[in-house]
N, C-alpha and C. Protein backbone atom coordinates (compact mmCIF):
# COMPACT_ATOMS: atom_id res chain seq x y z
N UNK A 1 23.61 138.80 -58.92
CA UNK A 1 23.94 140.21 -58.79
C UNK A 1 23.95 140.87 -60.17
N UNK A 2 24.71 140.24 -61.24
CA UNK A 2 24.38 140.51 -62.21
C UNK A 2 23.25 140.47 -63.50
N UNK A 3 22.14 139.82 -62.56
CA UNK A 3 20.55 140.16 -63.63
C UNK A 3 19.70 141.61 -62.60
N UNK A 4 20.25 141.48 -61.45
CA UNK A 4 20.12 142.58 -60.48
C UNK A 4 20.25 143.89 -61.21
N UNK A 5 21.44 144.17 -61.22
CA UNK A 5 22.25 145.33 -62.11
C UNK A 5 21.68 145.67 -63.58
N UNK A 6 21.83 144.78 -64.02
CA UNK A 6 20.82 145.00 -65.47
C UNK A 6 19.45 145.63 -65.55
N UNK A 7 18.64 144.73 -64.65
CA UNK A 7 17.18 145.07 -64.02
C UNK A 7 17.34 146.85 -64.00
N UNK A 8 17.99 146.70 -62.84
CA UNK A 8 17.86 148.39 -62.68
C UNK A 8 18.35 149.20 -63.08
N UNK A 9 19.28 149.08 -64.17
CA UNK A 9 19.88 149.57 -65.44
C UNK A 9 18.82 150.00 -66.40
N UNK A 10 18.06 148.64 -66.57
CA UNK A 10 16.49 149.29 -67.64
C UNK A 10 15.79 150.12 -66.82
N UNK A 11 15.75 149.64 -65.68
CA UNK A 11 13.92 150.32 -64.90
C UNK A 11 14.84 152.00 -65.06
N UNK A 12 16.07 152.23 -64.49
CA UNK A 12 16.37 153.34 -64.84
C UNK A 12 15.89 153.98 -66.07
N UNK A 13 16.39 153.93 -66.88
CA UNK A 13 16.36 153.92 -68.52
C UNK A 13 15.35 154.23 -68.42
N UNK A 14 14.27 152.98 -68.30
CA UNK A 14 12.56 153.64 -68.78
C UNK A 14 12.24 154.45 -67.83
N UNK A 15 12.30 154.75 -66.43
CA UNK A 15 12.02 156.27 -66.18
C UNK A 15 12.64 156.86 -66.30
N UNK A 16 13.56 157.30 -66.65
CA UNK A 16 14.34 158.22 -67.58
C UNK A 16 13.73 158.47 -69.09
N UNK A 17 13.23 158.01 -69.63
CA UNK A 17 12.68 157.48 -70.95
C UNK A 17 11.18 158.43 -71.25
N UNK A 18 10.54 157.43 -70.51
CA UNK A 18 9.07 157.85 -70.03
C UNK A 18 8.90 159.54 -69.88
N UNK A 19 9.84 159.90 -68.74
CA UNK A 19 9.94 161.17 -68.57
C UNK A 19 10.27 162.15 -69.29
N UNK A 20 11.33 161.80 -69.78
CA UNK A 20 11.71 163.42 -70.73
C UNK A 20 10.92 162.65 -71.90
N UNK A 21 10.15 162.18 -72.32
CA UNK A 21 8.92 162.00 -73.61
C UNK A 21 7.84 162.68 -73.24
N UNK A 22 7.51 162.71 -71.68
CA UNK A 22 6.21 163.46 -71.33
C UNK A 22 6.63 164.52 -71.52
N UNK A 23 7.82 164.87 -71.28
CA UNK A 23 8.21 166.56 -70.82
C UNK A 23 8.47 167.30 -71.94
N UNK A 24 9.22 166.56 -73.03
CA UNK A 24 9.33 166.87 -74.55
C UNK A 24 7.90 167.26 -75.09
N UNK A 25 6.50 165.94 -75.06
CA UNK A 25 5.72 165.91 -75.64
C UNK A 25 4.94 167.49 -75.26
N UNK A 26 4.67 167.57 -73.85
CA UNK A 26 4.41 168.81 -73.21
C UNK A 26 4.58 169.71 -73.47
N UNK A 27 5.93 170.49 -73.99
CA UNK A 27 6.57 171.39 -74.32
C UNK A 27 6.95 171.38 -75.88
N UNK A 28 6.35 170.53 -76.84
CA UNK A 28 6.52 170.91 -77.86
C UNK A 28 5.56 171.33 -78.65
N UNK A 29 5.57 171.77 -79.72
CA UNK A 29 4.26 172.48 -80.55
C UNK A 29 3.33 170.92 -80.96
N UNK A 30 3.37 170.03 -81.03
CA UNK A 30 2.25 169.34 -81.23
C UNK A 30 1.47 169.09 -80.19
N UNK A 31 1.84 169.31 -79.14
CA UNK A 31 1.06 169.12 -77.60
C UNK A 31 0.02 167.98 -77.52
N UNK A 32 0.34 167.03 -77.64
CA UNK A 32 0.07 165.46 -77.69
C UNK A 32 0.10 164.99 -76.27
N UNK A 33 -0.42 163.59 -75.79
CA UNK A 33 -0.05 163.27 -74.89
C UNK A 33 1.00 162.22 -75.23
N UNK A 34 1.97 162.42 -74.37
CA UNK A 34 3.52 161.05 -74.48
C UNK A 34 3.30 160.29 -73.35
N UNK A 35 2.25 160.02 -72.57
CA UNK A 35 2.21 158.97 -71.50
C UNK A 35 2.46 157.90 -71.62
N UNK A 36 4.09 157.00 -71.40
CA UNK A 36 4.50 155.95 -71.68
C UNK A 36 3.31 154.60 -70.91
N UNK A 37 3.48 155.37 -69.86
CA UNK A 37 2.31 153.76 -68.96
C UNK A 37 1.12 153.99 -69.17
N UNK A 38 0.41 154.95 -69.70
CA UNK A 38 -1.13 155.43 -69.36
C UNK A 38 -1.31 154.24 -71.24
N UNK A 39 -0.67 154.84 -72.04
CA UNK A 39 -1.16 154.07 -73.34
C UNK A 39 -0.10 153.10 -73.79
N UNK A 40 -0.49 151.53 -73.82
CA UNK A 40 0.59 150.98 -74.66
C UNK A 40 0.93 151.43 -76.57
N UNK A 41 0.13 151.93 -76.73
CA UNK A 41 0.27 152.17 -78.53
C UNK A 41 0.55 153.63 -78.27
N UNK A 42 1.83 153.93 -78.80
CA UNK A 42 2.37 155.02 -78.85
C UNK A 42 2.30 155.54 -79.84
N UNK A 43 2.21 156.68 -80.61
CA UNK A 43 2.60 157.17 -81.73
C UNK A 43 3.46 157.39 -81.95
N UNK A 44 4.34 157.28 -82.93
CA UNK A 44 5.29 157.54 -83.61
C UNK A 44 6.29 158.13 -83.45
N UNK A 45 5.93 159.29 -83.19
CA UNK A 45 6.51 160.96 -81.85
C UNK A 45 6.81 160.39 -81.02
N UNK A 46 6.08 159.94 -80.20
CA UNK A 46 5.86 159.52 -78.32
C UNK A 46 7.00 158.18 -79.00
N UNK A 47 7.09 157.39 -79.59
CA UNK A 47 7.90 156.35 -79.31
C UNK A 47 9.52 156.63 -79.84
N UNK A 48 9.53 157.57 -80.47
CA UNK A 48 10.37 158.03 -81.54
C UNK A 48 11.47 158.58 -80.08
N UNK A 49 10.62 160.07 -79.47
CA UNK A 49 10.89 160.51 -78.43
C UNK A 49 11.71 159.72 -77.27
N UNK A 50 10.96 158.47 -76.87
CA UNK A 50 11.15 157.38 -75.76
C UNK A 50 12.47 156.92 -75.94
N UNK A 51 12.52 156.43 -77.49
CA UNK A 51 13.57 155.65 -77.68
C UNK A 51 14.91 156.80 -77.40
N UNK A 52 15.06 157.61 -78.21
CA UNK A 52 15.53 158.54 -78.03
C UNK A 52 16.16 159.03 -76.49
N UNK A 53 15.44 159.56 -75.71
CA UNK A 53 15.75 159.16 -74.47
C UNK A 53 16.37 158.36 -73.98
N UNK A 54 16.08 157.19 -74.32
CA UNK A 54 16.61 156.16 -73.39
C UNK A 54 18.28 155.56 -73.85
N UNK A 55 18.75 156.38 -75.20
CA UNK A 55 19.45 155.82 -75.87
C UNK A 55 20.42 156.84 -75.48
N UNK A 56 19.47 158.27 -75.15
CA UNK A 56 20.95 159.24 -74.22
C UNK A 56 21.40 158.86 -72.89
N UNK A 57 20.64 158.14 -72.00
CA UNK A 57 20.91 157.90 -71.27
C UNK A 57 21.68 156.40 -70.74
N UNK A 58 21.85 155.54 -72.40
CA UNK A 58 22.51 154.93 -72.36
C UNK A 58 24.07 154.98 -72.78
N UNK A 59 23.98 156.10 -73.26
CA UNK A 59 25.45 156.49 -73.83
C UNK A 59 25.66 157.18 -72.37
N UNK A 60 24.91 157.77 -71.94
CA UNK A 60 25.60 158.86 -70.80
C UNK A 60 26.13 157.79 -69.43
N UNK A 61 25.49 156.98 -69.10
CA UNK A 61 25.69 155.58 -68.04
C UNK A 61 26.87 154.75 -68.43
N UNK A 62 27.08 154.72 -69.96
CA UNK A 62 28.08 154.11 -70.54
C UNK A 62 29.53 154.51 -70.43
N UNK A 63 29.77 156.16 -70.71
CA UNK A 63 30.11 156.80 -70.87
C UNK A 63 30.63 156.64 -69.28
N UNK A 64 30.26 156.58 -67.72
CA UNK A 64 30.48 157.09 -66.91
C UNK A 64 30.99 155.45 -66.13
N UNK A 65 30.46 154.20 -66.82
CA UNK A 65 30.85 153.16 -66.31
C UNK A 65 32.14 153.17 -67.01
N UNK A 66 32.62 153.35 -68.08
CA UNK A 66 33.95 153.06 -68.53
C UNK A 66 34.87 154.35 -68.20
N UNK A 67 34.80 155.45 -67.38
CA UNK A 67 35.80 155.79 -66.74
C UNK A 67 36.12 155.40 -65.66
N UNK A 68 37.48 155.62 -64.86
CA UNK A 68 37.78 155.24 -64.03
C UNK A 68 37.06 156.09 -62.50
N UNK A 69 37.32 155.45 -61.18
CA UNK A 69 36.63 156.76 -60.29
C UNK A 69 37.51 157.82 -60.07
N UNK A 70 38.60 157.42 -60.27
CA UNK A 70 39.40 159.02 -59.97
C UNK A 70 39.25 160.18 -61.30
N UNK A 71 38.65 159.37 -62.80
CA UNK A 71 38.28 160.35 -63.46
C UNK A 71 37.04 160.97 -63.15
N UNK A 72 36.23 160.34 -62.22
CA UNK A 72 35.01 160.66 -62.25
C UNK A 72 34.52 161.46 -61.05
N UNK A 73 35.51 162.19 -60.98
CA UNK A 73 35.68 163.10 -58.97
C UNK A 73 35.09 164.69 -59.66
N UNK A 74 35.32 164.86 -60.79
CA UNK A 74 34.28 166.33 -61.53
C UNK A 74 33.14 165.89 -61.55
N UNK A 75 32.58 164.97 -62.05
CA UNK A 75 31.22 165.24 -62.68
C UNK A 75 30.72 164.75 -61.19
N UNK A 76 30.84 163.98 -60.37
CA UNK A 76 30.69 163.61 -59.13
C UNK A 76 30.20 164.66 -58.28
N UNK A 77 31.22 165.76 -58.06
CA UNK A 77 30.91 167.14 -57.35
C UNK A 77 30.19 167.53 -58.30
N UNK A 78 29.88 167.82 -59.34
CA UNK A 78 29.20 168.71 -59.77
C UNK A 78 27.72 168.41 -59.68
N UNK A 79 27.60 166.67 -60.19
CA UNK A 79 26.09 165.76 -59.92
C UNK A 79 25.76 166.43 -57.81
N UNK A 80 26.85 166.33 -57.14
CA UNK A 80 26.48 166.56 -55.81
C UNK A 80 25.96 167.79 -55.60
N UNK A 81 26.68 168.87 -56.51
CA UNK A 81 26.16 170.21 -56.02
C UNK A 81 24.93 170.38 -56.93
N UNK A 82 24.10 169.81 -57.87
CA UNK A 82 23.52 169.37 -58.63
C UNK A 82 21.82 169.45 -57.82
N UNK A 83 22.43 167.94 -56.63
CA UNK A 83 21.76 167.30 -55.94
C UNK A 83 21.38 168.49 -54.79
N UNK A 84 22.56 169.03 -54.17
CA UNK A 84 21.80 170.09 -53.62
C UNK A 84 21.66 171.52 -53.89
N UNK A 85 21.55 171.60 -55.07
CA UNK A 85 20.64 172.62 -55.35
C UNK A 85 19.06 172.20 -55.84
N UNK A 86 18.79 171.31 -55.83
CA UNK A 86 17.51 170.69 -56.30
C UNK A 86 17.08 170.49 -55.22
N UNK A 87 17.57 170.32 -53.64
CA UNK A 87 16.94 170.18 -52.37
C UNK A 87 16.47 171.70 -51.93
N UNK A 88 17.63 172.20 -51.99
CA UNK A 88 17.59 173.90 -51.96
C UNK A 88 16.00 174.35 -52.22
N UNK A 89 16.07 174.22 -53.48
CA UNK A 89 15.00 174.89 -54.88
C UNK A 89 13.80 173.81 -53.95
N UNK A 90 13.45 172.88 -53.38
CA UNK A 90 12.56 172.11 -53.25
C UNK A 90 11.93 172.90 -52.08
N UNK A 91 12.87 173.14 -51.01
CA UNK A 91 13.00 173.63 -49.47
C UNK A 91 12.19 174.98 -49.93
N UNK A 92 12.83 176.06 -50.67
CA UNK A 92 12.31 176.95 -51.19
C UNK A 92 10.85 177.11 -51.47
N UNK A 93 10.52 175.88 -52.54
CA UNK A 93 9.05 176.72 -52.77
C UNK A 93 8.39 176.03 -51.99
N UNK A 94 8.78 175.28 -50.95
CA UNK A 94 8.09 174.62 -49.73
C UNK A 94 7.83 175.78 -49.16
N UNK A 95 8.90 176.74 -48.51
CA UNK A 95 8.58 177.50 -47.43
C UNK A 95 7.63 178.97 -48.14
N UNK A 96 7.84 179.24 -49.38
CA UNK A 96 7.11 180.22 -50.13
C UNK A 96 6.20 179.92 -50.50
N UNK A 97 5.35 178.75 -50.64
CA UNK A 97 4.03 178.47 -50.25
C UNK A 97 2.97 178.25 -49.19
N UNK A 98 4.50 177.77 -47.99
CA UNK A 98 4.02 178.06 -46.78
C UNK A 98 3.42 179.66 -45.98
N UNK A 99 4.61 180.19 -46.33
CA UNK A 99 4.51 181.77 -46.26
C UNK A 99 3.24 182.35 -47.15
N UNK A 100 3.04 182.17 -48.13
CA UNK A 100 2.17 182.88 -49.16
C UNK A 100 0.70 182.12 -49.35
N UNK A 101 0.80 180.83 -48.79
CA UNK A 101 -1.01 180.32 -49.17
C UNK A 101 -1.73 180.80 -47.95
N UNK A 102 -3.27 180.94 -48.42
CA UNK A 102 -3.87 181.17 -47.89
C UNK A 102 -4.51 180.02 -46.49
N UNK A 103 -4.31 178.88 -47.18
CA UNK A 103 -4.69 177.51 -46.44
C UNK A 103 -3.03 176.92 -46.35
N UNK A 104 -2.46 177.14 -45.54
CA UNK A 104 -1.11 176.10 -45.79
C UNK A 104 -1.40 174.37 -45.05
N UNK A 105 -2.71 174.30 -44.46
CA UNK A 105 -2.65 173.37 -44.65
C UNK A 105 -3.96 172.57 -45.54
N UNK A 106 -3.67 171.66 -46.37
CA UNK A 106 -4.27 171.03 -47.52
C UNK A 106 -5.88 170.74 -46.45
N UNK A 107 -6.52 170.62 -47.71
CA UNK A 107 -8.00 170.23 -46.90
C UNK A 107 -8.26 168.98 -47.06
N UNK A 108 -8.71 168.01 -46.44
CA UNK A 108 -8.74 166.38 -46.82
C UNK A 108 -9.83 165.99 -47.59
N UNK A 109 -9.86 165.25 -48.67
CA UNK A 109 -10.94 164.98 -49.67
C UNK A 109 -11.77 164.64 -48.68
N UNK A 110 -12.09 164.21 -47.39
CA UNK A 110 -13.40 163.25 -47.08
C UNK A 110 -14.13 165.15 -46.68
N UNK A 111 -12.91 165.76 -46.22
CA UNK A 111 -14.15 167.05 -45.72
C UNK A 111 -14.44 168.35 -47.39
N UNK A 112 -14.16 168.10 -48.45
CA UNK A 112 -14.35 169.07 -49.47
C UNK A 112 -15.14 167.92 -50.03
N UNK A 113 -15.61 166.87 -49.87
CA UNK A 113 -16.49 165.74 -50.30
C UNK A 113 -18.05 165.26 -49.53
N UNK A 114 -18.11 166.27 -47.83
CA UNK A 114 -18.40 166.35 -46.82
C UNK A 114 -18.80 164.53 -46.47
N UNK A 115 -17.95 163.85 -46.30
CA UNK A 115 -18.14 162.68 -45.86
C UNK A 115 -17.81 162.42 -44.93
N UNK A 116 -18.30 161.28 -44.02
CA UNK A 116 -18.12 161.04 -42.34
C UNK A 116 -16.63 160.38 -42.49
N UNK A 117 -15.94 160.83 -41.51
CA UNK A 117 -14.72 161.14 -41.04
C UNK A 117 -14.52 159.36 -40.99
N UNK A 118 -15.24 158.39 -40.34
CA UNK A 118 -15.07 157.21 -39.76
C UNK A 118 -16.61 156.90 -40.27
N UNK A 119 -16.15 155.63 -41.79
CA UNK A 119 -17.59 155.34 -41.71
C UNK A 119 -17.66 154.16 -41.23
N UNK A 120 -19.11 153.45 -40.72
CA UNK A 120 -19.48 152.44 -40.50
C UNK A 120 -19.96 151.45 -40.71
């Protein structure tokens, strides 16, 4: 149970990691690519970034395993109302694309590719 916990302690971490490096790299003035899985040789930035990341999110996990749970009944509600407002916001531009596209429903690569439906 406990190489379990660890395991997904890192895999957390590195997508946590991975991500805000793409999202950093994206949004900052050198406009680089930070793709942790696409390239193993990172530059400098991109790894600088990664580590970085992963080292807030180890203080922040840290930080939340060494309180107790009755200290942890704020950030709890707040992560919950957090959680649904990010369903909210999801539901949203679901239905405002539904409402507003012209095609709401997607076209399937085999027919914008014109290929037989069932080949043989």
């Amino acid at each position: 149970v406990f190489f379990h916990g660890v395991a997904a302690l890192w895999s957390y971490a590195s997508v946590f990691g991975s991500t805000a490096a793409l999202l950093i790299a994206e949004y900052s003035p050198l406009h680089e690519s930070c793709d942790v899985y696409e390239s193993p040789a990172l530059s400098p930035h991109c790894r600088a970034t990664f580590l970085a990341a992963v080292a807030v999110y180890g203080v922040f996990v840290t930080a939340l395993c060494l309180r107790g749970i009755a200290n942890q009944q704020r950030i709890q509600h707040f992560l919950f109302l957090f959680r649904l407002a990010a369903l909210a916001t999801m539901l949203a531009t679901l239905l405002v694309h539904l409402l507003t596209a012209t095609s709401p429903v997607p076209v399937p690569l085999a027919l914008r590719l014109r290929l037989p439906a069932h080949p043989t």
